[in-house]
PDB file of N, CA and C in Angstrom:
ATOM      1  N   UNK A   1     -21.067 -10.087  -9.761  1.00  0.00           N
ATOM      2  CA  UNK A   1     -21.011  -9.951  -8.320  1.00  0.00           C
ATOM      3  C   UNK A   1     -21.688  -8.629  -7.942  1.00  0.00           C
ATOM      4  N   UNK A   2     -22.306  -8.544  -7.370  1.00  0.00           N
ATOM      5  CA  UNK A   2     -23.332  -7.850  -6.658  1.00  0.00           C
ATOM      6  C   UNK A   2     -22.378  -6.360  -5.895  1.00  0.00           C
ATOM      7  N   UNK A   3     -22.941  -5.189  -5.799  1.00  0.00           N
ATOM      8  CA  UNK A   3     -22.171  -4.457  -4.755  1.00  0.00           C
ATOM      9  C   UNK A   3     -22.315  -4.474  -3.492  1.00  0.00           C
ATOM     10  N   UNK A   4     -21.596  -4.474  -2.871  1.00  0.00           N
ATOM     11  CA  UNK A   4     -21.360  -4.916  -1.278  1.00  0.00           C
ATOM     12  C   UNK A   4     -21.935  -3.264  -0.847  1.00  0.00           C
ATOM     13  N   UNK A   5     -21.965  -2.548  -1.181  1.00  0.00           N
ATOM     14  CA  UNK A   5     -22.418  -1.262  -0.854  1.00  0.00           C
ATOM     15  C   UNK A   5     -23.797  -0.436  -1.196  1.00  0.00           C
ATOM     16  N   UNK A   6     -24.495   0.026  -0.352  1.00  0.00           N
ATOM     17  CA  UNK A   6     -25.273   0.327  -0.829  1.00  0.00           C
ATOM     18  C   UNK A   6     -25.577   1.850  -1.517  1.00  0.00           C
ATOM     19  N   UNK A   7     -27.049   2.402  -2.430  1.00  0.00           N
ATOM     20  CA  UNK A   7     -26.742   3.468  -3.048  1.00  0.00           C
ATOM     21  C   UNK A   7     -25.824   4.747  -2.533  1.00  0.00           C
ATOM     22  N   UNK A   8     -25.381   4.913  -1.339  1.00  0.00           N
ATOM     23  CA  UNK A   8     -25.151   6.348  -0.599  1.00  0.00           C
ATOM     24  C   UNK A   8     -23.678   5.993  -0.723  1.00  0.00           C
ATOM     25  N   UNK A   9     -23.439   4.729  -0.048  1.00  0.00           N
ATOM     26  CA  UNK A   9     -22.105   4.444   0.010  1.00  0.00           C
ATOM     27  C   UNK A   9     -21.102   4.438  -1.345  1.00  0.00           C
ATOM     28  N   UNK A  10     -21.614   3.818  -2.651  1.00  0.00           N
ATOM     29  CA  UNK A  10     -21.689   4.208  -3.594  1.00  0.00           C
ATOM     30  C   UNK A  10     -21.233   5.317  -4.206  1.00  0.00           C
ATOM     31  N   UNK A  11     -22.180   6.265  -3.992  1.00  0.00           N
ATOM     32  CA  UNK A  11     -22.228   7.535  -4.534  1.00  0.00           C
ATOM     33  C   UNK A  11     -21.013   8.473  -3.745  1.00  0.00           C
ATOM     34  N   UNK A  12     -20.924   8.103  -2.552  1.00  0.00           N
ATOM     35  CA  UNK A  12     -19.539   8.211  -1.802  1.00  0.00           C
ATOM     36  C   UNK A  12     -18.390   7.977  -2.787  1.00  0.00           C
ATOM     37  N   UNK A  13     -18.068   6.745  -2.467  1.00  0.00           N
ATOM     38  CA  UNK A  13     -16.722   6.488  -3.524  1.00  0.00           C
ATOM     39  C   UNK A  13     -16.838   7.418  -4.740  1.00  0.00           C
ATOM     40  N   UNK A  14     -18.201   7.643  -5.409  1.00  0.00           N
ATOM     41  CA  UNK A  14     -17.945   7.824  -7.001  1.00  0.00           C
ATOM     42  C   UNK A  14     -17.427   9.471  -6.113  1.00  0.00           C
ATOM     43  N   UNK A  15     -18.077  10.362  -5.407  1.00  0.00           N
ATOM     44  CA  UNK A  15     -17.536  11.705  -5.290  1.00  0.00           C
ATOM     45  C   UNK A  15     -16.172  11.691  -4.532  1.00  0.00           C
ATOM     46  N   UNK A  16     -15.702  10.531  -4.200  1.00  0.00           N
ATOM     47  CA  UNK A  16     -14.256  10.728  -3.774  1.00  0.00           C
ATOM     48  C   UNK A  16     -13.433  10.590  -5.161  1.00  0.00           C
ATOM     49  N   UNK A  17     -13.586   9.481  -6.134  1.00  0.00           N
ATOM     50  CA  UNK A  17     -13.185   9.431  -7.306  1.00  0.00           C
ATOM     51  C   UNK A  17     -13.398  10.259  -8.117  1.00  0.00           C
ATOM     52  N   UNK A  18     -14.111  11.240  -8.248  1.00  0.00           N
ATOM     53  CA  UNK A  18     -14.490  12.530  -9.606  1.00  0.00           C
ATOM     54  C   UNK A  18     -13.379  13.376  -8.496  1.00  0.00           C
ATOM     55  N   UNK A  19     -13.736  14.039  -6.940  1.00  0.00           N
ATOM     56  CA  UNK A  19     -13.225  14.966  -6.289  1.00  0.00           C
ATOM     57  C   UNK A  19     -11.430  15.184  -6.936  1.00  0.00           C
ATOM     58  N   UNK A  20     -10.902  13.741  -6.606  1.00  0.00           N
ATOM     59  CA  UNK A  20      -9.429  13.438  -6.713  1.00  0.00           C
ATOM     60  C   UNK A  20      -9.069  13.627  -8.429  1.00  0.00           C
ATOM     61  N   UNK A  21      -9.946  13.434  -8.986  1.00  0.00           N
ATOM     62  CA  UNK A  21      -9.810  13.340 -10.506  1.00  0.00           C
ATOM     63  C   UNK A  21      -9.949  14.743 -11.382  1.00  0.00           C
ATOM     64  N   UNK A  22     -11.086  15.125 -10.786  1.00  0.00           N
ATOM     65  CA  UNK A  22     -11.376  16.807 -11.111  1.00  0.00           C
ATOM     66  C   UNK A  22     -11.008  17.707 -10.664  1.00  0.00           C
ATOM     67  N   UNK A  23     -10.729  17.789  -9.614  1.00  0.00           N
ATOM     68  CA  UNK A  23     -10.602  18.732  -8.345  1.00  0.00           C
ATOM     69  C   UNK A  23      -9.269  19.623  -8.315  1.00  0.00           C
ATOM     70  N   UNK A  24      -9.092  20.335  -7.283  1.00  0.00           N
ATOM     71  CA  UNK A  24      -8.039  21.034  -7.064  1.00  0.00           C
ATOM     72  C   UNK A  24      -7.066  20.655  -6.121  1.00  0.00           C
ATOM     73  N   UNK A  25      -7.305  19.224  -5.813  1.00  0.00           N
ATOM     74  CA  UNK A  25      -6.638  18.782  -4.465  1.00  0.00           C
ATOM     75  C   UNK A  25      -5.298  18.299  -4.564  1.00  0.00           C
ATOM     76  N   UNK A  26      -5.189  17.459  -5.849  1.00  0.00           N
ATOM     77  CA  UNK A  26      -3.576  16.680  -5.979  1.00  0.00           C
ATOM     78  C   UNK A  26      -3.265  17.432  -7.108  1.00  0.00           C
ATOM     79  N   UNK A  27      -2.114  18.085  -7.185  1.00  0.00           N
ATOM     80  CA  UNK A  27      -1.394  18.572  -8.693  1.00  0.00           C
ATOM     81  C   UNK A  27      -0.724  17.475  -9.400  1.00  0.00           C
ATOM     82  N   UNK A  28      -0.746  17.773 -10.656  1.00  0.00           N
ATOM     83  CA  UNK A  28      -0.531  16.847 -11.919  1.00  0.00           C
ATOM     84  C   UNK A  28       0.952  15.986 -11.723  1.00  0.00           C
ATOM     85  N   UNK A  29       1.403  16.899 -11.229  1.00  0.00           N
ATOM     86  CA  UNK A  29       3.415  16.859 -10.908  1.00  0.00           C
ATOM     87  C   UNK A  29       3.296  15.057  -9.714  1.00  0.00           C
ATOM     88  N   UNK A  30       2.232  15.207  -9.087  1.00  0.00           N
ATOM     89  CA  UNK A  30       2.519  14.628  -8.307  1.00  0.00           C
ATOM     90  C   UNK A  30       1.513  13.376  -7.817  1.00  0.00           C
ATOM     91  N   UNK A  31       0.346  13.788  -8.865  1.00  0.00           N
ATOM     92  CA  UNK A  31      -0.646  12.357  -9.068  1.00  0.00           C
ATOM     93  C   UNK A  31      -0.262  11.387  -8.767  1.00  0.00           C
ATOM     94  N   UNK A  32       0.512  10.998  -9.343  1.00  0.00           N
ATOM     95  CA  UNK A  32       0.606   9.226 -10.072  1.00  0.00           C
ATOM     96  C   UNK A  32       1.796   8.827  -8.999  1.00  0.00           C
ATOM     97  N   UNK A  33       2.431   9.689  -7.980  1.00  0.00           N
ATOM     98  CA  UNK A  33       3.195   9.399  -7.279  1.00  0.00           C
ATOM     99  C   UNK A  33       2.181   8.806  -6.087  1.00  0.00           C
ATOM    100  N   UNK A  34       1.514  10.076  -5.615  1.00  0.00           N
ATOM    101  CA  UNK A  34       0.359   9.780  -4.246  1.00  0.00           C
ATOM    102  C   UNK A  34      -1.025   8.809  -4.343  1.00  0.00           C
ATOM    103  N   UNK A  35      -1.275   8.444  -6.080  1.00  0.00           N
ATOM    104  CA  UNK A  35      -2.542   7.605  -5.699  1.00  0.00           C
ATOM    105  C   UNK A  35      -2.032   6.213  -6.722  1.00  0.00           C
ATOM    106  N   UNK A  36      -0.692   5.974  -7.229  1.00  0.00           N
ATOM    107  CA  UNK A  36      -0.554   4.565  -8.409  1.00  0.00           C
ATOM    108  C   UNK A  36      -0.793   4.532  -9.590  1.00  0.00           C
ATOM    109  N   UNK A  37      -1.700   5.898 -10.036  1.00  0.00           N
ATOM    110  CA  UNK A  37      -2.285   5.671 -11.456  1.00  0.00           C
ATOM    111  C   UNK A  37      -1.879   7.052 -11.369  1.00  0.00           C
ATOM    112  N   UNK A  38      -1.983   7.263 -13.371  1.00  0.00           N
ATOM    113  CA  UNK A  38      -2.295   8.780 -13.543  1.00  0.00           C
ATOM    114  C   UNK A  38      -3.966   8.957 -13.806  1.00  0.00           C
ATOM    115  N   UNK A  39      -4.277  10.207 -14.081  1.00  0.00           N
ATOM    116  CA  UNK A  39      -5.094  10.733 -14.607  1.00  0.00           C
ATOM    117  C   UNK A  39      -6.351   9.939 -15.022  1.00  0.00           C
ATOM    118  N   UNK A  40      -6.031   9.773 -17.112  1.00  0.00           N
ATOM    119  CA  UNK A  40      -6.508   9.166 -17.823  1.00  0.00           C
ATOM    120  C   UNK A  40      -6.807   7.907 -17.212  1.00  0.00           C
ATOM    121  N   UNK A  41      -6.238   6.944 -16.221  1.00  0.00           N
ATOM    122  CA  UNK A  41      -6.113   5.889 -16.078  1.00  0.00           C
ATOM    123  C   UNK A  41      -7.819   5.923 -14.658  1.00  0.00           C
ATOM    124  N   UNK A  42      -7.148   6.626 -14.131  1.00  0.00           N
ATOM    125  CA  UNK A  42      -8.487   6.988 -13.538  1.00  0.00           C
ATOM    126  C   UNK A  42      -9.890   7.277 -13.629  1.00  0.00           C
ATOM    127  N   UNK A  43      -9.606   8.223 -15.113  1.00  0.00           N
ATOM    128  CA  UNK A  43     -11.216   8.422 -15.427  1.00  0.00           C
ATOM    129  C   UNK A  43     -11.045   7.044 -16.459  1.00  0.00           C
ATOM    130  N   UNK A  44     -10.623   6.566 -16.725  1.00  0.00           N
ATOM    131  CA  UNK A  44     -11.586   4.818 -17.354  1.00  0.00           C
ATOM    132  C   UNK A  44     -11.654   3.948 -16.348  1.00  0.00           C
ATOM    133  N   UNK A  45     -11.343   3.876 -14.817  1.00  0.00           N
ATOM    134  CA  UNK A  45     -11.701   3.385 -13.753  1.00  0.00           C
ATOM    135  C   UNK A  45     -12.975   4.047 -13.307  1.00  0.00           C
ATOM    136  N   UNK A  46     -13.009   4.790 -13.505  1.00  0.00           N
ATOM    137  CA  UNK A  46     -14.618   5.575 -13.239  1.00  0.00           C
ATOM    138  C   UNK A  46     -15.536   5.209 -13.948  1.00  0.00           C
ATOM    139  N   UNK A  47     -14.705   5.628 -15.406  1.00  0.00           N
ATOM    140  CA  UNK A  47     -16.387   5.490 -16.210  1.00  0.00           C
ATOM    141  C   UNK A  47     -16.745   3.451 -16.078  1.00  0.00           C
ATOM    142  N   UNK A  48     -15.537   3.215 -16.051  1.00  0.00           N
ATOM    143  CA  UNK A  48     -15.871   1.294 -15.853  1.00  0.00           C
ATOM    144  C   UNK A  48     -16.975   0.714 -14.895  1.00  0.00           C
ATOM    145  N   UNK A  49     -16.600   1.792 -14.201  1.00  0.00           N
ATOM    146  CA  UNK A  49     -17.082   1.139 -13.024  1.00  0.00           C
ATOM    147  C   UNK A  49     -18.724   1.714 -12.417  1.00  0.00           C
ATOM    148  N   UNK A  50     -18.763   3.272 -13.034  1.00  0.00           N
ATOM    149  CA  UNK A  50     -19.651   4.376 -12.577  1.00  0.00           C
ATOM    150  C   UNK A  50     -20.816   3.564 -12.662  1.00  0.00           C
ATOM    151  N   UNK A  51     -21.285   2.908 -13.362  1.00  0.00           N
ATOM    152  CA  UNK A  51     -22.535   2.133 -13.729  1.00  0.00           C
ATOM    153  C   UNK A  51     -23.028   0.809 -12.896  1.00  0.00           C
ATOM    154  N   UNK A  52     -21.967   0.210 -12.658  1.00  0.00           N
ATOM    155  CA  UNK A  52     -22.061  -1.121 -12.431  1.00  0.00           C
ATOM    156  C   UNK A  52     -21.971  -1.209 -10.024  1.00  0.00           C
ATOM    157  N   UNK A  53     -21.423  -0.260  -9.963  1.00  0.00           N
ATOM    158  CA  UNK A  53     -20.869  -0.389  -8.480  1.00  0.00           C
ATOM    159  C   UNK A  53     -19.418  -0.299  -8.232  1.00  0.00           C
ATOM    160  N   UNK A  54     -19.272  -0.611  -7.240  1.00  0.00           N
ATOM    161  CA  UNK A  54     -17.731  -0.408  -6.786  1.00  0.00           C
ATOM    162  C   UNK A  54     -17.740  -1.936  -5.910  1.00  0.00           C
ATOM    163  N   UNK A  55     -16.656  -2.367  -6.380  1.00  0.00           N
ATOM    164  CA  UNK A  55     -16.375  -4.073  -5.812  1.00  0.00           C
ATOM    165  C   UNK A  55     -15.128  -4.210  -5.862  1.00  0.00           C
ATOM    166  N   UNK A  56     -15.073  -4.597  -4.214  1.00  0.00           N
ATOM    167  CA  UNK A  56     -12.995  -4.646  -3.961  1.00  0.00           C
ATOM    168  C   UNK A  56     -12.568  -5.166  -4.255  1.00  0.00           C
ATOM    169  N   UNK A  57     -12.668  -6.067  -5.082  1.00  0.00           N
ATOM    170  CA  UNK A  57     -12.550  -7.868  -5.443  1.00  0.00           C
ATOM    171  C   UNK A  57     -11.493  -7.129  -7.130  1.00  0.00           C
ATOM    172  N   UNK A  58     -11.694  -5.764  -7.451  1.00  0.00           N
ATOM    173  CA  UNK A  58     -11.324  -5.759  -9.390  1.00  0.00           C
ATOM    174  C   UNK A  58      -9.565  -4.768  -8.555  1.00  0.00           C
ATOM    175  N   UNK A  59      -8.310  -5.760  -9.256  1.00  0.00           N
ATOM    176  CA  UNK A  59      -7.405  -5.120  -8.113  1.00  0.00           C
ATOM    177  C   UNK A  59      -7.034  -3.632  -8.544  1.00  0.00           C
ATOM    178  N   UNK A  60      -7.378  -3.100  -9.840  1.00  0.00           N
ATOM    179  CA  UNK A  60      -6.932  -1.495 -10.432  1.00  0.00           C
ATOM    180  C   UNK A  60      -8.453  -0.501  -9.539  1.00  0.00           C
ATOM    181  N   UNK A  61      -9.623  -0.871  -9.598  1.00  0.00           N
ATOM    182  CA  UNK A  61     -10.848  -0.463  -9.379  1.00  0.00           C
ATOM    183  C   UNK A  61     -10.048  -0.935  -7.793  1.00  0.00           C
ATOM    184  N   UNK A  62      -9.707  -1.366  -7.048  1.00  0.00           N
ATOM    185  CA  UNK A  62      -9.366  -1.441  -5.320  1.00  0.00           C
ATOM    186  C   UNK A  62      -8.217  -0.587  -4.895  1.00  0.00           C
ATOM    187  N   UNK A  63      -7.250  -0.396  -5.751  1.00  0.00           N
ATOM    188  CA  UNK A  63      -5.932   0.741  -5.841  1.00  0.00           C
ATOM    189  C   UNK A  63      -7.023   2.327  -5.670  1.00  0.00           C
ATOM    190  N   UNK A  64      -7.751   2.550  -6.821  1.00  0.00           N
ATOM    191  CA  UNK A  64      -8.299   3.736  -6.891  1.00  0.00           C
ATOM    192  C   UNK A  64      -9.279   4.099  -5.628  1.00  0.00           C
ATOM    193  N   UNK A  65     -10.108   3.039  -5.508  1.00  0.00           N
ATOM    194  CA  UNK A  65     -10.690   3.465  -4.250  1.00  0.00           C
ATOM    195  C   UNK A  65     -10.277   3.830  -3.101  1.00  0.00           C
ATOM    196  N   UNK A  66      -9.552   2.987  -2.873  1.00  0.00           N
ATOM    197  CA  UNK A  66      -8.631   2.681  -1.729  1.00  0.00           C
ATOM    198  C   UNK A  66      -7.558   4.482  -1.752  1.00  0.00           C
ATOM    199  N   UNK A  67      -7.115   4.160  -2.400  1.00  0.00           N
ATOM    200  CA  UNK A  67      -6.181   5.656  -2.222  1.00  0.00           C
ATOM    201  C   UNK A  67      -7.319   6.951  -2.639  1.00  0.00           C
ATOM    202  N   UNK A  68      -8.000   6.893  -3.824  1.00  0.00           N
ATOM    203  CA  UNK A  68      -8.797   8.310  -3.253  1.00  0.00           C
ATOM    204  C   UNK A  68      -9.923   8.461  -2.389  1.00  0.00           C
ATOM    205  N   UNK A  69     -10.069   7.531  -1.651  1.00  0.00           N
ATOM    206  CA  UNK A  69     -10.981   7.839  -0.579  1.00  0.00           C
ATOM    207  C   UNK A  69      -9.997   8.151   0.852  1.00  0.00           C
ATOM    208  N   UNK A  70      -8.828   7.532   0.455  1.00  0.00           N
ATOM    209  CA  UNK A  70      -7.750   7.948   1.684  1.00  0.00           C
ATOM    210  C   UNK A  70      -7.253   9.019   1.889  1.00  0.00           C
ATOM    211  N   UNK A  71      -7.359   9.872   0.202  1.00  0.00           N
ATOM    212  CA  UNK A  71      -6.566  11.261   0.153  1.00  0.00           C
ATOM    213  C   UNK A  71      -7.794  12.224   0.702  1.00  0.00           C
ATOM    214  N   UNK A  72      -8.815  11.831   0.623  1.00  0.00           N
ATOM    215  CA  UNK A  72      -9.816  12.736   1.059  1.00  0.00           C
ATOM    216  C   UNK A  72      -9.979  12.408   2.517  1.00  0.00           C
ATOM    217  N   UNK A  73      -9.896  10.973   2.820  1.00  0.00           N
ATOM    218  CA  UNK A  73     -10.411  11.289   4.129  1.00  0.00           C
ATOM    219  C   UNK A  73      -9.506  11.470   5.249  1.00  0.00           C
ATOM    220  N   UNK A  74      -7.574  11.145   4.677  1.00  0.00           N
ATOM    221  CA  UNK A  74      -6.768  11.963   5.371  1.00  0.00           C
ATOM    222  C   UNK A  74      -5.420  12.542   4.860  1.00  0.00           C
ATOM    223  N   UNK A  75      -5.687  12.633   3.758  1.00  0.00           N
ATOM    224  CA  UNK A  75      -4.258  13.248   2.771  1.00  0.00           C
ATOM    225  C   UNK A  75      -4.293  14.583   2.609  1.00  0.00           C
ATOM    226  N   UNK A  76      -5.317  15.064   1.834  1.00  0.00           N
ATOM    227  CA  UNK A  76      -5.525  16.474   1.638  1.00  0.00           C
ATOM    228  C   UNK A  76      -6.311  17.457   2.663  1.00  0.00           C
ATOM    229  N   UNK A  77      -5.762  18.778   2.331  1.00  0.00           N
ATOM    230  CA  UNK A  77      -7.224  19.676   3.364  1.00  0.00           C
ATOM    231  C   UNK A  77      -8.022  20.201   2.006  1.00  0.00           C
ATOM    232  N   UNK A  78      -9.349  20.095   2.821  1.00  0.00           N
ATOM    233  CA  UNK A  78     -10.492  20.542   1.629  1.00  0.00           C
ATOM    234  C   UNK A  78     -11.065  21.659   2.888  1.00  0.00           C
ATOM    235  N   UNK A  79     -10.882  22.752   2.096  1.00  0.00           N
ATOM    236  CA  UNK A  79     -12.164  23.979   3.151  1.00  0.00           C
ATOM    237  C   UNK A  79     -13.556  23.443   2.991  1.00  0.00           C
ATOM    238  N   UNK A  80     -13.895  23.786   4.068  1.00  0.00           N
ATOM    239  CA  UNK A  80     -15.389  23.795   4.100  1.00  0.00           C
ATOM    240  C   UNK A  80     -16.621  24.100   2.995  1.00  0.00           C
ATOM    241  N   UNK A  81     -15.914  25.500   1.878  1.00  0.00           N
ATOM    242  CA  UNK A  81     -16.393  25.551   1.184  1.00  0.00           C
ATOM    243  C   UNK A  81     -16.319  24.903  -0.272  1.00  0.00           C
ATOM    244  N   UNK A  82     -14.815  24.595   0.004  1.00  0.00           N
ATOM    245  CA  UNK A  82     -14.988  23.329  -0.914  1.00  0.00           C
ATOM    246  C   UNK A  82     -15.132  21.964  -1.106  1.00  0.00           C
ATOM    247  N   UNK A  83     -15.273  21.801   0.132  1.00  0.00           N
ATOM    248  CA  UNK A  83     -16.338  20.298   0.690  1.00  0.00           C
ATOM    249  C   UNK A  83     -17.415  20.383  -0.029  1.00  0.00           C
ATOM    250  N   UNK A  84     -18.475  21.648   0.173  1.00  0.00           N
ATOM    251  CA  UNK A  84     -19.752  22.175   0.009  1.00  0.00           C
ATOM    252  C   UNK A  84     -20.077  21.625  -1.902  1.00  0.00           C
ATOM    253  N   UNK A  85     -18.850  21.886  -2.223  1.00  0.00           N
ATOM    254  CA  UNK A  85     -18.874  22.380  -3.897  1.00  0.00           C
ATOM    255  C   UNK A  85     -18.303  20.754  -4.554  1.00  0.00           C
ATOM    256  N   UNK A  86     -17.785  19.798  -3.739  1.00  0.00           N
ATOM    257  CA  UNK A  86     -17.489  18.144  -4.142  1.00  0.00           C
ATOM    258  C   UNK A  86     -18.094  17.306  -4.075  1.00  0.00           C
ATOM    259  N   UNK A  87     -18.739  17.677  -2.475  1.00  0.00           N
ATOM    260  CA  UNK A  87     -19.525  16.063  -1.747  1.00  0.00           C
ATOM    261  C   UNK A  87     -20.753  16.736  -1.491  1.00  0.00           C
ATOM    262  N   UNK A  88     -21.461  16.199  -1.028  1.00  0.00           N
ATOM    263  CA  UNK A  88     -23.055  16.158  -0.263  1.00  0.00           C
ATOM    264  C   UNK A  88     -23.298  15.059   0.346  1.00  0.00           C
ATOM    265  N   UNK A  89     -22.123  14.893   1.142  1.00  0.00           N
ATOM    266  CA  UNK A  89     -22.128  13.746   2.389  1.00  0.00           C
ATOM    267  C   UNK A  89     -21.157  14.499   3.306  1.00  0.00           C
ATOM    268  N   UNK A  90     -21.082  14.953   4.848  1.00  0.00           N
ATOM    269  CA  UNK A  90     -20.096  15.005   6.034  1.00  0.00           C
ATOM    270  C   UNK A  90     -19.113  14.119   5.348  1.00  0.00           C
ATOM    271  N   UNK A  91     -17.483  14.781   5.850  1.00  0.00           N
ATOM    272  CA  UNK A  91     -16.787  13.797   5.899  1.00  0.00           C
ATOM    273  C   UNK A  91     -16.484  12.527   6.874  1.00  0.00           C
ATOM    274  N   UNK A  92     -17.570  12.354   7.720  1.00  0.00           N
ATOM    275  CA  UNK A  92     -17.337  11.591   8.702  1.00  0.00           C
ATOM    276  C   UNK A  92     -18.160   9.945   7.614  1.00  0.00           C
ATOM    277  N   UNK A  93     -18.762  10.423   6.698  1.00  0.00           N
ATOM    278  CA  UNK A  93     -19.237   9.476   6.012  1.00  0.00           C
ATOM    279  C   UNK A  93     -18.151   9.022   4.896  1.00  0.00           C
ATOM    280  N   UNK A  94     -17.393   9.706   4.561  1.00  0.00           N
ATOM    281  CA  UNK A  94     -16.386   9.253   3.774  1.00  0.00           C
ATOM    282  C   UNK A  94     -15.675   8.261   4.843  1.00  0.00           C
ATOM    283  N   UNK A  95     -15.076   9.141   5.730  1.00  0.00           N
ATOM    284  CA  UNK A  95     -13.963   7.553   6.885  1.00  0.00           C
ATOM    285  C   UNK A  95     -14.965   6.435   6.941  1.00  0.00           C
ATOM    286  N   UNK A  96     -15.847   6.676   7.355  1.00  0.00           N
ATOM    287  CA  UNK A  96     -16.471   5.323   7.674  1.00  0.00           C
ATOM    288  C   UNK A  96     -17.084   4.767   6.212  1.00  0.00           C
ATOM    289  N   UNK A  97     -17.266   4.848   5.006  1.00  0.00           N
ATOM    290  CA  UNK A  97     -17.258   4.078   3.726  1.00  0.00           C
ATOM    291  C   UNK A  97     -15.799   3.382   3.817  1.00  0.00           C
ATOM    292  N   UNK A  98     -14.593   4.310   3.822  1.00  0.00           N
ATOM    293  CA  UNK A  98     -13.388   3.663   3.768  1.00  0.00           C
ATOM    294  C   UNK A  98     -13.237   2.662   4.179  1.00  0.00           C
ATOM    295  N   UNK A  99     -13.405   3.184   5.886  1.00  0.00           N
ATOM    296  CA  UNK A  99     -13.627   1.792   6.719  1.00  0.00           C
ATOM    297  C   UNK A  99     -14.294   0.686   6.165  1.00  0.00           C
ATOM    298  N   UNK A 100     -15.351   0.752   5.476  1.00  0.00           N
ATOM    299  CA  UNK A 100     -16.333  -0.141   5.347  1.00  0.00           C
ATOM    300  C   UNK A 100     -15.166  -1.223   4.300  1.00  0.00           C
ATOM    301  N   UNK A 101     -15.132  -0.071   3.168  1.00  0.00           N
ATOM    302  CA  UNK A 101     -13.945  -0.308   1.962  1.00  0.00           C
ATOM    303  C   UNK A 101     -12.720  -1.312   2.430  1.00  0.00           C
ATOM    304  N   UNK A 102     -11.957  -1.122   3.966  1.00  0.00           N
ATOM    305  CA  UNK A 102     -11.316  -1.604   3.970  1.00  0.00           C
ATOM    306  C   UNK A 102     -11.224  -3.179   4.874  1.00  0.00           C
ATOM    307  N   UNK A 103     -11.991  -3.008   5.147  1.00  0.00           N
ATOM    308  CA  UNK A 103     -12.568  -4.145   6.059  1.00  0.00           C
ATOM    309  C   UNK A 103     -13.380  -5.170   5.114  1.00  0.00           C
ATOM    310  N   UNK A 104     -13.879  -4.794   3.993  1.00  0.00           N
ATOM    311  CA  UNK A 104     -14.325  -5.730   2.700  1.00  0.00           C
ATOM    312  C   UNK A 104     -12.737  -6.311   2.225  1.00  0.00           C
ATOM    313  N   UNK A 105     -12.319  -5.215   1.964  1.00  0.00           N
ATOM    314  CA  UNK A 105     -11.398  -5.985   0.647  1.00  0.00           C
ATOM    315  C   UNK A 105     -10.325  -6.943   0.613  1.00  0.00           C
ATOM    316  N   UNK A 106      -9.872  -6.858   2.576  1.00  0.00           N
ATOM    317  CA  UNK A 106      -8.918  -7.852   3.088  1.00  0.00           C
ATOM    318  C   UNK A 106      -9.394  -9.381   3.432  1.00  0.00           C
TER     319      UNK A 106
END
């Protein structure tokens, strides 16, 4: 199945998924409470998927998207300068991928 998204949108999700995974935004204590998965479980949803696209249709690969594109685009605060240092997209492009995200997958 084909990705419903194209390269930018894409590359969106993947920097909401590394951001939430790498980042300084969710502490360890409290991961697996705020996004369903831990950690480890995440980066083999990444690397699964990093290659191939992002498709709402796989239901562990739709949990991850779905919640770390939510924690970024309204869970956590990210400063400006560390926007600068995650993404290279506005966050106004993250809500509206979500959107896009969530309006596919229902």
């Amino acid at each position: 199945m084909p990705s419903v998204f194209d390269e930018r949108e894409n590359d969106v999700i993947r920097q909401c998924l590394i951001a939430v995974l790498d980042g300084p935004f969710i502490d360890d204590w409290e991961f697996e409470t705020r996004l369903g998965f831990d950690r480890p479980t995440l980066r083999e949803i990444l690397s699964a998927h990093d290659q191939s696209g992002y498709k709402p249709k796989y239901p562990e690969l739709s949990l991850a998207v779905n919640n770390c594109m939510n924690e970024i685009a309204n869970g956590v605060t990210i400063s400006p300068e560390k926007w600068a240092r995650w993404f290279t997209v506005p966050k106004q492009m993250v809500e509206s991928t979500l959107l896009k995200w969530n309006a596919i997958k229902s």
